[in-house]
PDB file of N, CA and C in Angstrom:
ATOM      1  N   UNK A   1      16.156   6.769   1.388  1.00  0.00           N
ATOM      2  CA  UNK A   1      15.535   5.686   2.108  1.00  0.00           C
ATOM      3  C   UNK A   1      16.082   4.369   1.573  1.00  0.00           C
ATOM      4  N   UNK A   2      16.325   3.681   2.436  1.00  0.00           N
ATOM      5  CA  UNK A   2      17.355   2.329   2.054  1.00  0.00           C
ATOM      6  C   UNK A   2      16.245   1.420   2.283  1.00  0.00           C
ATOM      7  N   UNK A   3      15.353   1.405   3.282  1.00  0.00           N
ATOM      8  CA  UNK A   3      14.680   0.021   3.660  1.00  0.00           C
ATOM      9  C   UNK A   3      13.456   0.025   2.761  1.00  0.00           C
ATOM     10  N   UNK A   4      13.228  -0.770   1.781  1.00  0.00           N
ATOM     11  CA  UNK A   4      11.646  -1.127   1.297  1.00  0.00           C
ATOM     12  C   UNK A   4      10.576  -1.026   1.507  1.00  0.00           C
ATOM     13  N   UNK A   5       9.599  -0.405   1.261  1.00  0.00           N
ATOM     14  CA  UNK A   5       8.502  -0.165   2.258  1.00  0.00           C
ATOM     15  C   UNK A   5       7.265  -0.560   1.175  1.00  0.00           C
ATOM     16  N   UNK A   6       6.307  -1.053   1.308  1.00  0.00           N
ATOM     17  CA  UNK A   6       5.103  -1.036   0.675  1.00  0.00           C
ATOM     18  C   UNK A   6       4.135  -0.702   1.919  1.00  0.00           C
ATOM     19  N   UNK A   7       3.190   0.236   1.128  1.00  0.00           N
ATOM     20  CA  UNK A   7       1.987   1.107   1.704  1.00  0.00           C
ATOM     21  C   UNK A   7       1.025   0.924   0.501  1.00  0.00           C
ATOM     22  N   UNK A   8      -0.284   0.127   1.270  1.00  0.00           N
ATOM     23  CA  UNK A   8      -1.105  -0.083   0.979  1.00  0.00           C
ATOM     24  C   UNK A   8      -2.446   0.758   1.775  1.00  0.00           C
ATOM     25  N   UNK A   9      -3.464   1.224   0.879  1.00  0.00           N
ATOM     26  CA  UNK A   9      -4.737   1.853   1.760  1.00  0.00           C
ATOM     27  C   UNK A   9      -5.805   1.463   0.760  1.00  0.00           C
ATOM     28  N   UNK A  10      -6.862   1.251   1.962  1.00  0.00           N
ATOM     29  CA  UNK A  10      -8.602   0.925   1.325  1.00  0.00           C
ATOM     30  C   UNK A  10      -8.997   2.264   0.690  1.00  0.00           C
ATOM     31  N   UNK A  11      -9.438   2.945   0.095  1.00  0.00           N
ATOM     32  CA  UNK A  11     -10.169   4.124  -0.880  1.00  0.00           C
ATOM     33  C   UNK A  11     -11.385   4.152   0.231  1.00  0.00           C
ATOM     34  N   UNK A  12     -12.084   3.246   0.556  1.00  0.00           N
ATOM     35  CA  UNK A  12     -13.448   3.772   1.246  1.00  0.00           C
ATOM     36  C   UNK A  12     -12.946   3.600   2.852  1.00  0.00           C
ATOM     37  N   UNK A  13     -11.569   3.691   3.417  1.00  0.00           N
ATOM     38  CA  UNK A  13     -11.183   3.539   4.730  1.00  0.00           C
ATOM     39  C   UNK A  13     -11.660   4.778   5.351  1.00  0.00           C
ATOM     40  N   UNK A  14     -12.713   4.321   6.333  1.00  0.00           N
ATOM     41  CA  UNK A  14     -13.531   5.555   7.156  1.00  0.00           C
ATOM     42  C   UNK A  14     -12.582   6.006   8.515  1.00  0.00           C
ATOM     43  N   UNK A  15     -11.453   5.311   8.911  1.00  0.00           N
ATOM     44  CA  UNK A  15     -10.540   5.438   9.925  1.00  0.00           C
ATOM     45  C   UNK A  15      -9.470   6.479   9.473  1.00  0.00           C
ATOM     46  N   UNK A  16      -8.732   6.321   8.382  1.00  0.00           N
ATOM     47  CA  UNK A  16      -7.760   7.203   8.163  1.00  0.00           C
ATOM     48  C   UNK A  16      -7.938   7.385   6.567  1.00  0.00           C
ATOM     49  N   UNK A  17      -8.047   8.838   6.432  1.00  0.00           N
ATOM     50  CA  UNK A  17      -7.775   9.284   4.834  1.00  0.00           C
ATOM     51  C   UNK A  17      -7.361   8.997   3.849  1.00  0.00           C
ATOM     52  N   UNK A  18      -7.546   8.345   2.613  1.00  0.00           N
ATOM     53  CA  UNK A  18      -6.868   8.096   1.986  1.00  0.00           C
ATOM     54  C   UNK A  18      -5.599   9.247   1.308  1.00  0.00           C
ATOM     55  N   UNK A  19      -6.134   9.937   1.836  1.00  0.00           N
ATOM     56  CA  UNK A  19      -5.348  11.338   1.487  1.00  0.00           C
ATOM     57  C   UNK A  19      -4.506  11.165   2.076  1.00  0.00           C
ATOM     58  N   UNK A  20      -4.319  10.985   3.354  1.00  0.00           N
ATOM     59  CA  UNK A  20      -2.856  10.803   3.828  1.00  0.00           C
ATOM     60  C   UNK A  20      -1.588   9.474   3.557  1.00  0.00           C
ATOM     61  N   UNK A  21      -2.478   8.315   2.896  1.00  0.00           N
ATOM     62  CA  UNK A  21      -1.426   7.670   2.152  1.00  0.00           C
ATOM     63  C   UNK A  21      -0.459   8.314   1.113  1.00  0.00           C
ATOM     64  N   UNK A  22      -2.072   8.948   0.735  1.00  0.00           N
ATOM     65  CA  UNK A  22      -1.566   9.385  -1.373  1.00  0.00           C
ATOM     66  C   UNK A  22      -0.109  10.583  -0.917  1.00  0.00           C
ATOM     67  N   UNK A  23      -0.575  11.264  -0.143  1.00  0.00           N
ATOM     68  CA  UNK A  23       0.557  12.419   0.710  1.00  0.00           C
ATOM     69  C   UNK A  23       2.048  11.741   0.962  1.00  0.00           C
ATOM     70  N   UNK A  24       2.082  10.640   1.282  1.00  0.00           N
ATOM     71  CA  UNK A  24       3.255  10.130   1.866  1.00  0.00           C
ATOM     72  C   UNK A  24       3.881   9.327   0.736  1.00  0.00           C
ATOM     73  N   UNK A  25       2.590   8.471  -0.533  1.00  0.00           N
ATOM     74  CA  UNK A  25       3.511   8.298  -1.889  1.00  0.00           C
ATOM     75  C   UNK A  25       3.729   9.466  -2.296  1.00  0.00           C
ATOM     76  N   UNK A  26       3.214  10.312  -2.631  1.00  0.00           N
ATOM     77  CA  UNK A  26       3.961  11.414  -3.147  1.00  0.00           C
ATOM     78  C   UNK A  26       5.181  12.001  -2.785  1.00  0.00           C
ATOM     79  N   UNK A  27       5.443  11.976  -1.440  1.00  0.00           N
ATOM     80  CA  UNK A  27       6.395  12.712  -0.452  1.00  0.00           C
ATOM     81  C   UNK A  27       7.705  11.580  -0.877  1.00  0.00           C
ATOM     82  N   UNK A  28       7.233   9.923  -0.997  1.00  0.00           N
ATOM     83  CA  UNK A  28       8.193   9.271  -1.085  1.00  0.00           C
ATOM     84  C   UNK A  28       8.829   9.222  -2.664  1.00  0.00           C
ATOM     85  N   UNK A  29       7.644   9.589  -3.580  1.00  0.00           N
ATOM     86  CA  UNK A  29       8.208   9.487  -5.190  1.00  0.00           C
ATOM     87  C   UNK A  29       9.318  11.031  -4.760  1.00  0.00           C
ATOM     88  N   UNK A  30       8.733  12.059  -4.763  1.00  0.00           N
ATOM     89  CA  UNK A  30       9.587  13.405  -4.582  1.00  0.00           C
ATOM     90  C   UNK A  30      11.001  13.214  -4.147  1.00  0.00           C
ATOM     91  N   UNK A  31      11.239  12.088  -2.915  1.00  0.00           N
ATOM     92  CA  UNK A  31      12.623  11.850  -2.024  1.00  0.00           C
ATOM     93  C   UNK A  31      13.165  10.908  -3.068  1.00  0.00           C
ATOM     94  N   UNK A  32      12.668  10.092  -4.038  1.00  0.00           N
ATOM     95  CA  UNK A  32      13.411   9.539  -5.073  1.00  0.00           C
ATOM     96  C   UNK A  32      13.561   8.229  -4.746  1.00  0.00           C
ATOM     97  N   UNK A  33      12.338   7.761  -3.495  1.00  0.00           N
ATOM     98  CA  UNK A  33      12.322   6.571  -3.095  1.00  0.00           C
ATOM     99  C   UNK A  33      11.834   5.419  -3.913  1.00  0.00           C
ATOM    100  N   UNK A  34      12.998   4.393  -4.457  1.00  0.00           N
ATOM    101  CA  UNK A  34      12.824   3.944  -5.420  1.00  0.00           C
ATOM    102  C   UNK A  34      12.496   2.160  -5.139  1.00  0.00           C
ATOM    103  N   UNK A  35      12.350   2.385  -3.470  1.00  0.00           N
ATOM    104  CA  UNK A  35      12.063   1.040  -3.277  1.00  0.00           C
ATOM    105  C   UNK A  35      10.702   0.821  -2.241  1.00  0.00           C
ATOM    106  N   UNK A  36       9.881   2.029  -2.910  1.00  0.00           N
ATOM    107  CA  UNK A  36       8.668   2.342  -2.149  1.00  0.00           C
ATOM    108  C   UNK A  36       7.578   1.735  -3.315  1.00  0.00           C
ATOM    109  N   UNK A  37       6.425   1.147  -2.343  1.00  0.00           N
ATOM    110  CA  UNK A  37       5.304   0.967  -3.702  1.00  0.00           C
ATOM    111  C   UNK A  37       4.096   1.194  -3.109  1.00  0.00           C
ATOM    112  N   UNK A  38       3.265   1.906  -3.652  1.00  0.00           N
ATOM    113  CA  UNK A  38       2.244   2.220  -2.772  1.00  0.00           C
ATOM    114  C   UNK A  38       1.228   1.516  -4.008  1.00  0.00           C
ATOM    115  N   UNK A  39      -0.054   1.202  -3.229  1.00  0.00           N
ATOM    116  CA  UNK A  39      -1.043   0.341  -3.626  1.00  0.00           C
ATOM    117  C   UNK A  39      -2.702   0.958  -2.956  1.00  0.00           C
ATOM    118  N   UNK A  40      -3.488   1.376  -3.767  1.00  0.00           N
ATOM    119  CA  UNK A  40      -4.678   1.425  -3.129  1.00  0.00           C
ATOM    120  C   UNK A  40      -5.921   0.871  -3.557  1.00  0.00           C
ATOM    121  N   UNK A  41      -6.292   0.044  -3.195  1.00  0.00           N
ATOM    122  CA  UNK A  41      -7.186  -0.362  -2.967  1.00  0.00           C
ATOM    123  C   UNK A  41      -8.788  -0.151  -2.917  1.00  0.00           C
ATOM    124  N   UNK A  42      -9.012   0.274  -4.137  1.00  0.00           N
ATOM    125  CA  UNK A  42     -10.576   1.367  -4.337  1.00  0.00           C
ATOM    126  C   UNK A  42     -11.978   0.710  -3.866  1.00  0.00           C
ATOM    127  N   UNK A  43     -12.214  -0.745  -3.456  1.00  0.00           N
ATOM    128  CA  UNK A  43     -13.512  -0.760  -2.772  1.00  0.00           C
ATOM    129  C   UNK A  43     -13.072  -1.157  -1.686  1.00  0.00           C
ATOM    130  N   UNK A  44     -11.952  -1.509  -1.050  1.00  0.00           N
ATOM    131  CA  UNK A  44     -11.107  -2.158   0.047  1.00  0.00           C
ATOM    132  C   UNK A  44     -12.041  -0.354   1.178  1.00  0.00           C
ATOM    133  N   UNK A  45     -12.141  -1.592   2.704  1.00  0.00           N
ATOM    134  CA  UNK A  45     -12.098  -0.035   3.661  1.00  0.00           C
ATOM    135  C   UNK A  45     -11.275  -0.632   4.785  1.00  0.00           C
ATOM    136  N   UNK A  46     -11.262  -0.376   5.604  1.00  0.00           N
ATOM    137  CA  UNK A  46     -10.310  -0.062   7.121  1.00  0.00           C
ATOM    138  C   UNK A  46     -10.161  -1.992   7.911  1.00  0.00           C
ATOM    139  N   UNK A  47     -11.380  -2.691   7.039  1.00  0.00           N
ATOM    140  CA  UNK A  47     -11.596  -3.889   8.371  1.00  0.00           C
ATOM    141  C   UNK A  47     -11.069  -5.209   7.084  1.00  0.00           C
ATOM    142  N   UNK A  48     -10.633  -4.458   5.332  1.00  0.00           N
ATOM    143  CA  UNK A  48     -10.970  -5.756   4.434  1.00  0.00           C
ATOM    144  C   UNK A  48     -11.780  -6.442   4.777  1.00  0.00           C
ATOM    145  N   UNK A  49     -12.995  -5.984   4.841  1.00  0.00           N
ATOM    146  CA  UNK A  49     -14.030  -7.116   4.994  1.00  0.00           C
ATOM    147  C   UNK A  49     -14.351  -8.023   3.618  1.00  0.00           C
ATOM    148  N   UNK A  50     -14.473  -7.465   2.180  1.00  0.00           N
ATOM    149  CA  UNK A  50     -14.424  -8.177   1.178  1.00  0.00           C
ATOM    150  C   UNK A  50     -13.424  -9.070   1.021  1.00  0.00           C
ATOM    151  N   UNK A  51     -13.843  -9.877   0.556  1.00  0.00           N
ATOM    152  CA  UNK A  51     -12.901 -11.135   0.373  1.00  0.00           C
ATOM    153  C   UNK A  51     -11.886 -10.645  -1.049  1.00  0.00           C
ATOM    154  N   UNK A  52     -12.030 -10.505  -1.431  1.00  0.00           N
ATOM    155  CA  UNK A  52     -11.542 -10.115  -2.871  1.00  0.00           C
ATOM    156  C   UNK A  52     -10.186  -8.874  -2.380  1.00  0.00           C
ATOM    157  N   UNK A  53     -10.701  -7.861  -1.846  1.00  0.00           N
ATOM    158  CA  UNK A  53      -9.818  -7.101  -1.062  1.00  0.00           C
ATOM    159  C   UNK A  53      -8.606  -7.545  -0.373  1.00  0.00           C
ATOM    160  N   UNK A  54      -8.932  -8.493   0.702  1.00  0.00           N
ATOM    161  CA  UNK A  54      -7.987  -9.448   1.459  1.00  0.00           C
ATOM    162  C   UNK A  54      -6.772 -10.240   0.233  1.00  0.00           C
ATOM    163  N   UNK A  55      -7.357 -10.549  -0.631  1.00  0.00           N
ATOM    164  CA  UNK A  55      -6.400 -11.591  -1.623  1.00  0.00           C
ATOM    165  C   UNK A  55      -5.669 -10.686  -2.202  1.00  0.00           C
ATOM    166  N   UNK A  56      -6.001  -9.591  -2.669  1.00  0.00           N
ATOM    167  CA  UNK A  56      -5.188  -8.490  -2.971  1.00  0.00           C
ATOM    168  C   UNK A  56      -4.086  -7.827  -2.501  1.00  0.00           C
ATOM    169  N   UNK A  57      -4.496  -7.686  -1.289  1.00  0.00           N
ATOM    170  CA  UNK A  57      -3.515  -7.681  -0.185  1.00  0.00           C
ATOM    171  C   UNK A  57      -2.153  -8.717  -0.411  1.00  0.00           C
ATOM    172  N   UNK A  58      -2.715  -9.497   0.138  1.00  0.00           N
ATOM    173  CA  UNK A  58      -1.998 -10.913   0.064  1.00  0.00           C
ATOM    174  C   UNK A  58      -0.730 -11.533  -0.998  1.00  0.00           C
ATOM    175  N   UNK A  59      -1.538 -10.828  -2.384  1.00  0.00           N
ATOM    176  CA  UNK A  59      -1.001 -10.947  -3.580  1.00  0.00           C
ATOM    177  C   UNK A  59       0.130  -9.531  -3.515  1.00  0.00           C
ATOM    178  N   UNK A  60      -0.095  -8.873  -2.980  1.00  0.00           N
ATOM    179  CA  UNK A  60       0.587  -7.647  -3.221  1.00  0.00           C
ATOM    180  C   UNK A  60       1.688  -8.005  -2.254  1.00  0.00           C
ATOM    181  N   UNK A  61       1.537  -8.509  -1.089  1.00  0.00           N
ATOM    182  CA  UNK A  61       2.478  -8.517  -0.098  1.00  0.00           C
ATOM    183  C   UNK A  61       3.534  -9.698  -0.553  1.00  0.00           C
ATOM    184  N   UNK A  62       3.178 -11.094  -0.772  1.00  0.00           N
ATOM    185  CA  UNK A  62       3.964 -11.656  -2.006  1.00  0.00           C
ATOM    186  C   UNK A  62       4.885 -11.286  -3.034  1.00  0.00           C
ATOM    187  N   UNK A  63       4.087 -10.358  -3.839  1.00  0.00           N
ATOM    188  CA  UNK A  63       5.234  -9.904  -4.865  1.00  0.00           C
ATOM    189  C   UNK A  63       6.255  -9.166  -4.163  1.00  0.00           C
ATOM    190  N   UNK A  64       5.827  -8.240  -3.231  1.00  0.00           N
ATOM    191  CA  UNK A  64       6.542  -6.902  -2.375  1.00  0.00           C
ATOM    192  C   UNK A  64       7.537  -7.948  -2.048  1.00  0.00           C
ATOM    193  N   UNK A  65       7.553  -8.818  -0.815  1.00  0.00           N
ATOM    194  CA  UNK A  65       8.441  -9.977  -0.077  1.00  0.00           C
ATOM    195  C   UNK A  65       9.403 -10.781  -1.426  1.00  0.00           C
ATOM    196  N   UNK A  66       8.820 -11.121  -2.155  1.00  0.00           N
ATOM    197  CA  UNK A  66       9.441 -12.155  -3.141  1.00  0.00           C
ATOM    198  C   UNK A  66      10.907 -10.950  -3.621  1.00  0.00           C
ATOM    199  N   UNK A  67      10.059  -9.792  -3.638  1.00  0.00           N
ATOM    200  CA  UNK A  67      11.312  -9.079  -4.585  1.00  0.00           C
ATOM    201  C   UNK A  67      12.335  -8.590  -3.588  1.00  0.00           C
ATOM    202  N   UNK A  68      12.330  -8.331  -2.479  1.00  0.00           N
ATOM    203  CA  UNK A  68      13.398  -7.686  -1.472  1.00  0.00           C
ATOM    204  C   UNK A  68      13.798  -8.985  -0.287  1.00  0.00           C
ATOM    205  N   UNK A  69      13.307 -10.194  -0.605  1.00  0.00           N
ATOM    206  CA  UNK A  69      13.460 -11.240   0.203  1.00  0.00           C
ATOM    207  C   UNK A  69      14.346 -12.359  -0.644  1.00  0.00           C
ATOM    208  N   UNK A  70      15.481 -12.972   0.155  1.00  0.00           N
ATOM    209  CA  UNK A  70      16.005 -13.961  -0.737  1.00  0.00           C
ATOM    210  C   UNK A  70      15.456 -15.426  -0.775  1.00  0.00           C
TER     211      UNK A  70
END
């Protein structure tokens, strides 16, 4: 995998599993994807309704962009 990817999931997301993130970092550490970062988010759910959640995000997507962006 050449293109960068960050995957982020809420822990209490009632829409989609967190299981199926954790499945796809795993699948991506296994392929030796070394420009993958996965992030989860343990009181975060499906809508970031916490504020605290949202900045996290935010902060994460920053570093992610800063490092594969010139």
């Amino acid at each position: 995998m050449r293109t960068p990817l960050l995957l982020m999931h809420g822990f209490i997301d009632r829409s989609v599993p967190v299981s199926q993130s954790r499945n796809m970092a795993h699948a991506l550490k296994a392929a030796n994807a070394t420009n993958a970062r996965y992030v989860e988010l343990p009181l975060a759910d499906e809508a970031l309704r916490r504020e605290q959640d949202r900045l996290s995000v935010f902060s994460e997507m920053e570093r992610f962009l800063s490092q594969y962006l010139d």
